[in-house]
Protein backbone atom coordinates (compact mmCIF):
# COMPACT_ATOMS: atom_id res chain seq x y z
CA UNK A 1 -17.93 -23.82 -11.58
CA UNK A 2 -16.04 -20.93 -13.47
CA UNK A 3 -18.53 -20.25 -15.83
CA UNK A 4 -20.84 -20.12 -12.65
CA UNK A 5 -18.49 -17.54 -11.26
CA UNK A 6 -17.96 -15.36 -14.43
CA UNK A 7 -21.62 -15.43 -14.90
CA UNK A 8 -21.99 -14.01 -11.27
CA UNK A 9 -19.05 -11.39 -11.81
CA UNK A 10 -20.61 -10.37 -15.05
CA UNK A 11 -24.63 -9.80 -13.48
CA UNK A 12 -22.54 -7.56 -10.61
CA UNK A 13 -21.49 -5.19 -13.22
CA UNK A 14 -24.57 -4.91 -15.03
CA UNK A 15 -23.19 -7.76 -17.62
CA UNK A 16 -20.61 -5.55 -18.89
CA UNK A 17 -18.58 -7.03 -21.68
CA UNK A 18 -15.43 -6.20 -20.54
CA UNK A 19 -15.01 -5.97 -16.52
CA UNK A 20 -11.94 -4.26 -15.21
CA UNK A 21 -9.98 -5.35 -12.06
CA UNK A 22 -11.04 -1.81 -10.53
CA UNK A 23 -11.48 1.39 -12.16
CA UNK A 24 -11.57 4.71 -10.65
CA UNK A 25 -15.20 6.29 -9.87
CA UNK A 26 -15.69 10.24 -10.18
CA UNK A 27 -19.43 11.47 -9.14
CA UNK A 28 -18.50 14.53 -7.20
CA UNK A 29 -16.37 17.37 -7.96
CA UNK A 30 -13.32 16.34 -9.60
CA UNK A 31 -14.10 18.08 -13.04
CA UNK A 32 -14.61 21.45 -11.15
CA UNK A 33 -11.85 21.49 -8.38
CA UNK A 34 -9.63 20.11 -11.79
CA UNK A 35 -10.71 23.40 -14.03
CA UNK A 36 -10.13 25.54 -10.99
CA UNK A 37 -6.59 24.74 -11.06
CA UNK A 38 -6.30 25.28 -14.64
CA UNK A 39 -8.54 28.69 -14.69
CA UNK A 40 -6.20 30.39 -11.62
CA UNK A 41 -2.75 28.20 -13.74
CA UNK A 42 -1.56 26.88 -10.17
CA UNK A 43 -1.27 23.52 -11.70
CA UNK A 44 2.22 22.38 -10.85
CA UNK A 45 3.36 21.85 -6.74
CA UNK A 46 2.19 24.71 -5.69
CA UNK A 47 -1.30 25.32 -4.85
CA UNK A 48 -4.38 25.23 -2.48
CA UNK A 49 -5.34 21.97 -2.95
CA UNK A 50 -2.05 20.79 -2.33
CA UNK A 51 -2.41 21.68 1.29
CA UNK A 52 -6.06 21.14 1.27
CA UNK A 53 -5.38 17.83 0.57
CA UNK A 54 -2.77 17.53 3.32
CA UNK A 55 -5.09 18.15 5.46
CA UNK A 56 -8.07 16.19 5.29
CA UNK A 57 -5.95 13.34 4.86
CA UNK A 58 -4.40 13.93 7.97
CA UNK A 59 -7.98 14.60 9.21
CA UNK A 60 -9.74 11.47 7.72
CA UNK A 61 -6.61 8.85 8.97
CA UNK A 62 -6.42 10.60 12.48
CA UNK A 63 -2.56 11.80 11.86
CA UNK A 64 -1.30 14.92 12.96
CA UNK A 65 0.48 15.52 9.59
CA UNK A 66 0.72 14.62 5.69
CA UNK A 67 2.62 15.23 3.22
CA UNK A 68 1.89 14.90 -0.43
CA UNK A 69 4.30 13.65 -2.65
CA UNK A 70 4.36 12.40 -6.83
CA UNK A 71 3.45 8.47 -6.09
CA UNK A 72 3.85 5.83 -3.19
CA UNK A 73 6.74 5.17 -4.02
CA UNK A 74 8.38 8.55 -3.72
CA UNK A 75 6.70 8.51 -0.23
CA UNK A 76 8.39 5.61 1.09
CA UNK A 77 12.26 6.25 -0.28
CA UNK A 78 11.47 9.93 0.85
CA UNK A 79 10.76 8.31 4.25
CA UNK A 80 13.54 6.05 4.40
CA UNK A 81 16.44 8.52 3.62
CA UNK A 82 14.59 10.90 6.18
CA UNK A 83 14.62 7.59 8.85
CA UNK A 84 18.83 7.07 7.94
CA UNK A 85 18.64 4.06 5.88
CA UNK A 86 21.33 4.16 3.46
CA UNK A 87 23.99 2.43 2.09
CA UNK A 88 25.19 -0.86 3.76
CA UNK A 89 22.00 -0.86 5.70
CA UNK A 90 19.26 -3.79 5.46
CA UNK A 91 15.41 -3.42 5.40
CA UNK A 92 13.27 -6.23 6.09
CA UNK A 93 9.87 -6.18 4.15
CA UNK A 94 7.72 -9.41 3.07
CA UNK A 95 8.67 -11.13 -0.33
CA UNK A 96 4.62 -11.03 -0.96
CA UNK A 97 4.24 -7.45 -2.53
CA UNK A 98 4.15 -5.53 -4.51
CA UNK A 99 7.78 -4.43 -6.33
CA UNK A 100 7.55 -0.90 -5.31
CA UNK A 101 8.12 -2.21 -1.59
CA UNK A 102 11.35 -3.74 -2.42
CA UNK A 103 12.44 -0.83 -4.96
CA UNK A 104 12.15 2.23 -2.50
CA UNK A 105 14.64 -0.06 -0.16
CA UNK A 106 16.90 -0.70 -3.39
CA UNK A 107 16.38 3.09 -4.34
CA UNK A 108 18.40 3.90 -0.58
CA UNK A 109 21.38 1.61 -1.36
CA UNK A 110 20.37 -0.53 1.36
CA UNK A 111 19.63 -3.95 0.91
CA UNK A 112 15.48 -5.92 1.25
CA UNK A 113 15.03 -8.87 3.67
CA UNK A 114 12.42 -11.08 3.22
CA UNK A 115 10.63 -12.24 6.02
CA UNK A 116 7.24 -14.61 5.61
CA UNK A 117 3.92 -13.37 5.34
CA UNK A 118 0.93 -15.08 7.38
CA UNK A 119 -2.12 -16.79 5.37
CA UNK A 120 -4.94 -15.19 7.37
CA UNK A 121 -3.58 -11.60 6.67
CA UNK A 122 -1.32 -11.88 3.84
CA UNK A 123 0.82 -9.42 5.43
CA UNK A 124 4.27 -9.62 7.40
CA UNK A 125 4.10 -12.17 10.41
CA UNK A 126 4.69 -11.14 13.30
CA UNK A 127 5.97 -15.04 14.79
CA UNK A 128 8.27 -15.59 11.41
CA UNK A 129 9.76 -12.06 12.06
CA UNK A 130 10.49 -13.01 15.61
CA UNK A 131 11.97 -16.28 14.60
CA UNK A 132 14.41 -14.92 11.76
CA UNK A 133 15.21 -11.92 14.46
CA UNK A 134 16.24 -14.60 17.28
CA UNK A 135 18.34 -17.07 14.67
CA UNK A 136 19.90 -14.47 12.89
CA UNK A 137 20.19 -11.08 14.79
CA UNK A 138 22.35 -9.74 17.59
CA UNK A 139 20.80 -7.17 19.43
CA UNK A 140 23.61 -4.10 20.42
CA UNK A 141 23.56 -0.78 22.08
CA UNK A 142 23.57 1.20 18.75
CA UNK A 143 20.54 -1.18 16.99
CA UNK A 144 20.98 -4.68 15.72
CA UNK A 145 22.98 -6.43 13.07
CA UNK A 146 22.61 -9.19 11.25
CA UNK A 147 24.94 -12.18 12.43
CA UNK A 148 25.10 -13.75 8.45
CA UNK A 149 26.02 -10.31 6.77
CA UNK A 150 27.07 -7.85 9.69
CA UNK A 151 25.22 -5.10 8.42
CA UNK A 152 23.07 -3.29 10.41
CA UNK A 153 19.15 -4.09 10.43
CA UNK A 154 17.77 -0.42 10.43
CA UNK A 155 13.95 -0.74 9.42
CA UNK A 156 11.05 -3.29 9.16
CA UNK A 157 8.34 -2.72 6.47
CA UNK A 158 5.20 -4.64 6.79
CA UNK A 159 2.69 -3.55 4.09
CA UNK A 160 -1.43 -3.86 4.41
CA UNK A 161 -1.42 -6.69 1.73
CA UNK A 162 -5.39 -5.74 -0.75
CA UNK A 163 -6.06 -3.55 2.05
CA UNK A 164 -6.21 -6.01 4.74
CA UNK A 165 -4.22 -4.68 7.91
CA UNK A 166 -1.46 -6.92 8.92
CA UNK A 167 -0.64 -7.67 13.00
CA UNK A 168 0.76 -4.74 13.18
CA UNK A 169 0.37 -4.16 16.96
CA UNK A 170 2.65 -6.90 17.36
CA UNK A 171 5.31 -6.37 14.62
CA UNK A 172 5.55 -2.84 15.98
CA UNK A 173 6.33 -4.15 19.84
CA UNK A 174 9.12 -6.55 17.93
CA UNK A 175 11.08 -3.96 16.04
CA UNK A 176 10.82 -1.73 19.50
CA UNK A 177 12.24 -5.03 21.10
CA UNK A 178 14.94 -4.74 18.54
CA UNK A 179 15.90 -1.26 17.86
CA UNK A 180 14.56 -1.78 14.48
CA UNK A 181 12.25 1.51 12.64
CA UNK A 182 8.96 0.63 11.68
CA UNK A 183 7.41 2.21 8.28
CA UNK A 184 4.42 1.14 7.51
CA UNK A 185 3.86 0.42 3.75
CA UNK A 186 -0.27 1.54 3.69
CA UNK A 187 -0.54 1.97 -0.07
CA UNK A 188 -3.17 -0.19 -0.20
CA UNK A 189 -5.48 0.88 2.91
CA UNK A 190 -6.37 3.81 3.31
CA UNK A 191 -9.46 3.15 5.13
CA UNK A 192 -8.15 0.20 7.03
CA UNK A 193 -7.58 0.25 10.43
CA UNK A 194 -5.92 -2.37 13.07
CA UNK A 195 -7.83 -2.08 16.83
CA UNK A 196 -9.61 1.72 15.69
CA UNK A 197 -6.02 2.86 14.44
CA UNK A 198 -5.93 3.59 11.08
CA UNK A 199 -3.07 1.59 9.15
CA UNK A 200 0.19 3.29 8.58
CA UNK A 201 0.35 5.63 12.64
CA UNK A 202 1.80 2.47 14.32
CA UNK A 203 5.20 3.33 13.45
CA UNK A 204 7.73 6.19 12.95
CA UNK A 205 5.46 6.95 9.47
CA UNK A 206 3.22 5.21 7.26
CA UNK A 207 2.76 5.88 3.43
CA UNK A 208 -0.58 5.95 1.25
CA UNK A 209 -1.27 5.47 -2.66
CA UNK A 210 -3.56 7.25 -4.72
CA UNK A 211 -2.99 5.82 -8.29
CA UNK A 212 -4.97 5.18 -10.44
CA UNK A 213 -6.49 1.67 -9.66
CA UNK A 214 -7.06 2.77 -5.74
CA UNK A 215 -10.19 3.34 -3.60
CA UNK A 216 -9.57 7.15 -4.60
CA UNK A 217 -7.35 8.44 -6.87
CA UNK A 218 -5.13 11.47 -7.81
CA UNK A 219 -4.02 10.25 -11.68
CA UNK A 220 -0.66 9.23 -9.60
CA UNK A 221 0.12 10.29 -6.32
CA UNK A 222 1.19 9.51 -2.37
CA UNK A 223 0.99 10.64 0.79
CA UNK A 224 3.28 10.67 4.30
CA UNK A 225 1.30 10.57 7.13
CA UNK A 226 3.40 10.76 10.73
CA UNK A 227 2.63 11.90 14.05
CA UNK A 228 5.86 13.32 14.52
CA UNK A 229 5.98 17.21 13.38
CA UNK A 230 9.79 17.23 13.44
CA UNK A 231 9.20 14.57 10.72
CA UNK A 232 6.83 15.78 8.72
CA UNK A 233 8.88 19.41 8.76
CA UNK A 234 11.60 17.57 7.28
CA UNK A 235 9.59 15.18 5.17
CA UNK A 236 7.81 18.29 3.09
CA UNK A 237 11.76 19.75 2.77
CA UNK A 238 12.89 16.93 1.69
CA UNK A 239 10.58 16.60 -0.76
CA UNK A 240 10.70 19.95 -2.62
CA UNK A 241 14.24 20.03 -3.68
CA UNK A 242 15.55 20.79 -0.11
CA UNK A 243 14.71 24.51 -1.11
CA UNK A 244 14.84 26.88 1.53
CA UNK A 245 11.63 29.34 1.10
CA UNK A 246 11.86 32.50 0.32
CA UNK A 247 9.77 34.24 -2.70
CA UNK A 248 12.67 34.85 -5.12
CA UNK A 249 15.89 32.94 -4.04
CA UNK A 250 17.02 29.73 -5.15
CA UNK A 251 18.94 28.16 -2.39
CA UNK A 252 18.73 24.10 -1.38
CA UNK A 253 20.74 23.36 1.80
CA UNK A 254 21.16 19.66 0.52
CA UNK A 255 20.26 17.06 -2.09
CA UNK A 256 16.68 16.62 -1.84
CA UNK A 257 13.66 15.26 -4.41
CA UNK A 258 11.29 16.62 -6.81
CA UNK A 259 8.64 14.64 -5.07
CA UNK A 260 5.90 16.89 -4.59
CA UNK A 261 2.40 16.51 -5.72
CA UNK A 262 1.12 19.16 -8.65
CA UNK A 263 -1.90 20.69 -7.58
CA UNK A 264 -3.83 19.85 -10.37
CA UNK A 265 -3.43 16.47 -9.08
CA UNK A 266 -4.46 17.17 -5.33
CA UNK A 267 -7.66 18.92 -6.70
CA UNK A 268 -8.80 15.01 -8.18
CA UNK A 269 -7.94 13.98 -4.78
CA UNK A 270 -9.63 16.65 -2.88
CA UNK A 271 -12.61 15.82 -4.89
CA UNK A 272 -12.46 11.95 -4.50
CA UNK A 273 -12.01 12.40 -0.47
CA UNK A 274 -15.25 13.82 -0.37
CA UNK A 275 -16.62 10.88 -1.27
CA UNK A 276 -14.32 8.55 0.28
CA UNK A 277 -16.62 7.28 3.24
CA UNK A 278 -19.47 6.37 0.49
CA UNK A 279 -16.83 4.22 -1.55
CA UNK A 280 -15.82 2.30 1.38
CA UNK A 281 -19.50 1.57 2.59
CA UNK A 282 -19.84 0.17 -0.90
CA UNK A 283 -16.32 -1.41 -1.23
CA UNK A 284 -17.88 -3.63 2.11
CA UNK A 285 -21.06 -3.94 0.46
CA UNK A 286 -19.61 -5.69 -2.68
CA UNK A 287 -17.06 -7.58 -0.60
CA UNK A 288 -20.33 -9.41 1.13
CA UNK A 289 -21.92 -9.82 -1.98
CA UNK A 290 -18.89 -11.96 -2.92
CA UNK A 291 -18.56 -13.62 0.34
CA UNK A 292 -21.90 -14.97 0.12
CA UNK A 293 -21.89 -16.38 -3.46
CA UNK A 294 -18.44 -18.03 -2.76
CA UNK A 295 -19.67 -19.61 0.33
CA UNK A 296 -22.29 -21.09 -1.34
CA UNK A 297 -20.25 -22.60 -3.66
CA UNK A 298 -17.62 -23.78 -1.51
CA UNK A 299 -14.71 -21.35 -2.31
CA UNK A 300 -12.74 -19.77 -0.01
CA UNK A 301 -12.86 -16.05 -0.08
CA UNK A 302 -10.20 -13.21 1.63
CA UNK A 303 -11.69 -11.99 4.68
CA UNK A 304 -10.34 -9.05 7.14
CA UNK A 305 -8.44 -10.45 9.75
CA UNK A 306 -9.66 -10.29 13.69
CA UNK A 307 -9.46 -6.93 15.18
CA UNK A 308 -9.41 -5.37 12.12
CA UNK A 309 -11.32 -3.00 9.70
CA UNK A 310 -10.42 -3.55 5.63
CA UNK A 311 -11.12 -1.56 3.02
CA UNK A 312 -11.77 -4.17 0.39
CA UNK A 313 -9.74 -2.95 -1.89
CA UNK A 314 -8.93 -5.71 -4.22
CA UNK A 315 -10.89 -8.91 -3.42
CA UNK A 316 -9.43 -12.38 -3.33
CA UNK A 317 -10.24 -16.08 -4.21
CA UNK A 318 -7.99 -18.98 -2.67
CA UNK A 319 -7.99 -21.55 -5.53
CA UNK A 320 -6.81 -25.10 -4.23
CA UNK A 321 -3.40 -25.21 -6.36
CA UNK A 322 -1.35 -23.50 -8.69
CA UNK A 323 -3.05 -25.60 -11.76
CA UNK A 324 -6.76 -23.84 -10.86
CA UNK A 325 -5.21 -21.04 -10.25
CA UNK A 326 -3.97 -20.65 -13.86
CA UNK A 327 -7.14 -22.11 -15.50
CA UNK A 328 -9.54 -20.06 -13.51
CA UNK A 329 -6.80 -16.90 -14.84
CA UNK A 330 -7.42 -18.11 -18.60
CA UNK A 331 -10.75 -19.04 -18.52
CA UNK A 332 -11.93 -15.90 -16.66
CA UNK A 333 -10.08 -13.31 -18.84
CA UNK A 334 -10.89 -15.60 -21.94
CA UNK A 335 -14.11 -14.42 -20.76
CA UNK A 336 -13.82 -10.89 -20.65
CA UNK A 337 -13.01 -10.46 -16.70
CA UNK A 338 -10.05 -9.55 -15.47
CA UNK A 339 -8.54 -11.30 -12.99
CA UNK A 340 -5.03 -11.42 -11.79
CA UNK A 341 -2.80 -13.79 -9.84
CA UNK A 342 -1.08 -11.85 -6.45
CA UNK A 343 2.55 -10.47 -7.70
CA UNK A 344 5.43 -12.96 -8.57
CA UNK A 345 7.71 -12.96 -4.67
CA UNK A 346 10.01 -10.61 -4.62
CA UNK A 347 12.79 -13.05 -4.10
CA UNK A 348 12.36 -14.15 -7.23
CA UNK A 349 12.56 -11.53 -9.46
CA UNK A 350 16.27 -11.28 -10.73
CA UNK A 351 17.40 -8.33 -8.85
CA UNK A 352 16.44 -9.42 -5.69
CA UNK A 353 17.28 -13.40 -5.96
CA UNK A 354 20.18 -12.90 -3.82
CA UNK A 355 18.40 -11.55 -0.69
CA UNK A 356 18.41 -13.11 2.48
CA UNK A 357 15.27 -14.67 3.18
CA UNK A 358 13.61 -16.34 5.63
CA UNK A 359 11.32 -19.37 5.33
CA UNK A 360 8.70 -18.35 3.12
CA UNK A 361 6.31 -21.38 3.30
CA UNK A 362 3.00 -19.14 2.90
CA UNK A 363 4.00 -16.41 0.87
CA UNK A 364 4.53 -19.50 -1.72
CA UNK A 365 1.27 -21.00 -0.72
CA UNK A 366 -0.38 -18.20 -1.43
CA UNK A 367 1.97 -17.29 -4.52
CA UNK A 368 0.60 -20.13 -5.88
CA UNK A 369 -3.27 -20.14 -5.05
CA UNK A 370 -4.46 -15.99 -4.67
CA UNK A 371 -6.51 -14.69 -7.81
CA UNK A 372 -8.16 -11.14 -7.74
CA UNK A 373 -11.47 -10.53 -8.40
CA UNK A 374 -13.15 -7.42 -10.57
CA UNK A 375 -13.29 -5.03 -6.98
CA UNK A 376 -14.73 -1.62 -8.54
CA UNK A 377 -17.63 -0.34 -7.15
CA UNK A 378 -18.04 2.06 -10.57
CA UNK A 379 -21.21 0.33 -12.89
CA UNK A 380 -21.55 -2.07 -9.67
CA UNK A 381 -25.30 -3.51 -9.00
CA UNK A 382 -24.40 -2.93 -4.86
CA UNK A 383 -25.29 0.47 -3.66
């Protein structure tokens, strides 16, 4: 059966020798807008595409605001020092993601909670949240504290797990049950959406990834998205050193971040937007391909949940155990295909093995069974 499947894999990239996991694709303007920046020298933070790309971000996800920042990651610890987490604070988050998740949480002070993920989504569950809320919360007038540790439970942060939107509707009515700030980790979705709302506007702010193994890609960058002006105002403040503006002065009215995106950067991105809607027709496109070759054979492939729109962006196999798992990761990158097991739980790696966690039944199951499949759409027979 592998060599069936690496045989399949190989004839859907035009039996390259090597197949990547997923590759960035650039067939629009990205050398120009690039050489623009370089011809006029705004290259660094400051720039037209900078805002340019703002805005059709905003535009494209149906936010009122963006803001542009160095990486994900720098989106999401900018967001949660801008929501108040700090210091004594906990954040829950799912133990099934990746460790940039758990990092921006560490990066506050505050400390991760891991909650279980559900199977059909692979994101945070909504019933396992509710459970671990009603054991081990108590719900006061100022928010709501953890019974076990007494600190204060200050933000929930589901994240679109390959793209595929989590139940985010209901996670978002929990944490408003509970006083809790949702921030939706969207890294991987842009182009998702949950019910016609795209991933990452169900909470106070949602972040985005453009590195360089996304759907589109600015070398390394991320993006805020919010509806909430006052928000965003302080977001893009925040994120340029907390410098007041003013042509020639140099004064910062508090410790802020060298977070913002170079505009040599936002003119790849600018570029790769315009082409956006084409990759994610194609992204689907390749996702059925797979679906109806692994059907066929019997193997369960990752589908977007109900009420939902995915993007695709990295496609999944469910092998039966951890042993296939491992031999179908040997055999097919023995091969020349590169495949790769979901990330190692976050409770497990050794900075975060003292977390509280919940019962994490299916983020092990999953742990144990998930295996990406090649998911670029570059040298790709679907079109």
């Amino acid at each position: 059966m592998y060599e069936n499947i690496v045989k399949f894999i190989r004839q859907t990239y035009r039996g390259r020798k090597l197949v990547p996991l997923h590759e960035p694709c650039f067939k629009g303007r990205e050398k120009q807008y690039v050489i623009d920046t370089i011809d006029t020298s705004f290259v660094s933070s400051v720039g037209e595409y900078v805002t340019r790309f703002e805005k059709e971000i905003a535009t494209f996800c149906g936010a009122k605001f963006a803001v542009a920042t160095i990486n994900g990651t720098a989106a999401l610890h900018a967001t949660l020092k801008l929501s108040g987490i700090n210091a004594g604070d906990e954040v829950i988050t799912q133990p099934l993601t990746f460790v940039a998740t758990a990092n921006a949480i560490a990066h506050t002070g505050a400390k991760p909670v891991f909650v279980d993920v559900d199977r059909k989504t692979l994101g945070l569950s909504p019933e396992k949240l509710d459970y671990f809320l009603k054991k081990n919360a108590m719900l006061r007038s100022c928010g709501t504290f953890n019974k076990k540790t007494g600190r204060r439970i200050k933000a929930c942060i589901p994240m679109h797990t390959f793209g595929h939107p989590c139940l985010i509707q209901d996670i978002a009515k929990i944490c408003r049950k509970y006083k809790i700030i949702l921030i939706e980790d969207a890294a991987e979705s842009i182009g998702s959406y949950y019910r016609n709302l795209h991933t990452g506007l169900f909470g106070k702010a949602g972040i985005l990834s453009f590195n360089g193994n996304k759907i589109i890609t600015t070398g390394g960058g991320g993006m805020i998205i919010t509806n909430n002006e006052n928000f965003a105002e302080k977001a893009k403040h925040l994120t340029t050193t907390a410098k007041i503006p003013h042509k020639w002065e140099y004064v910062h009215n508090k410790i802020g971040f060298n977070y913002r995106l170079p505009n040599i950067n936002a003119a790849l991105g600018c570029a790769q937007l315009e082409n956006l809607p084409l990759f994610l027709k194609r992204k689907r496109k390749l996702a059925e391909h797979y679906r109806n070759f692994f059907n066929k054979i019997g193997m369960s492939f990752m589908i977007e949940p109900d009420n939902s729109l995915s993007n695709y962006w990295l496609n999944s196999i469910i092998l039966k155990n951890l042993n296939e798992k491992n031999k179908f990761l040997y055999y097919s990158n023995s091969k020349g295909i590169m495949t790769r097991p979901a990330w190692r739980l976050m409770n497990k790696l050794i900075m975060y093995k003292d977390s509280q966690c919940g019962d994490l039944s299916n983020s092990k199951w999953l742990e144990e069974r998930i295996v990406n499949i090649p998911s670029s759409i570059k040298n790709c027979i679907i079109t």
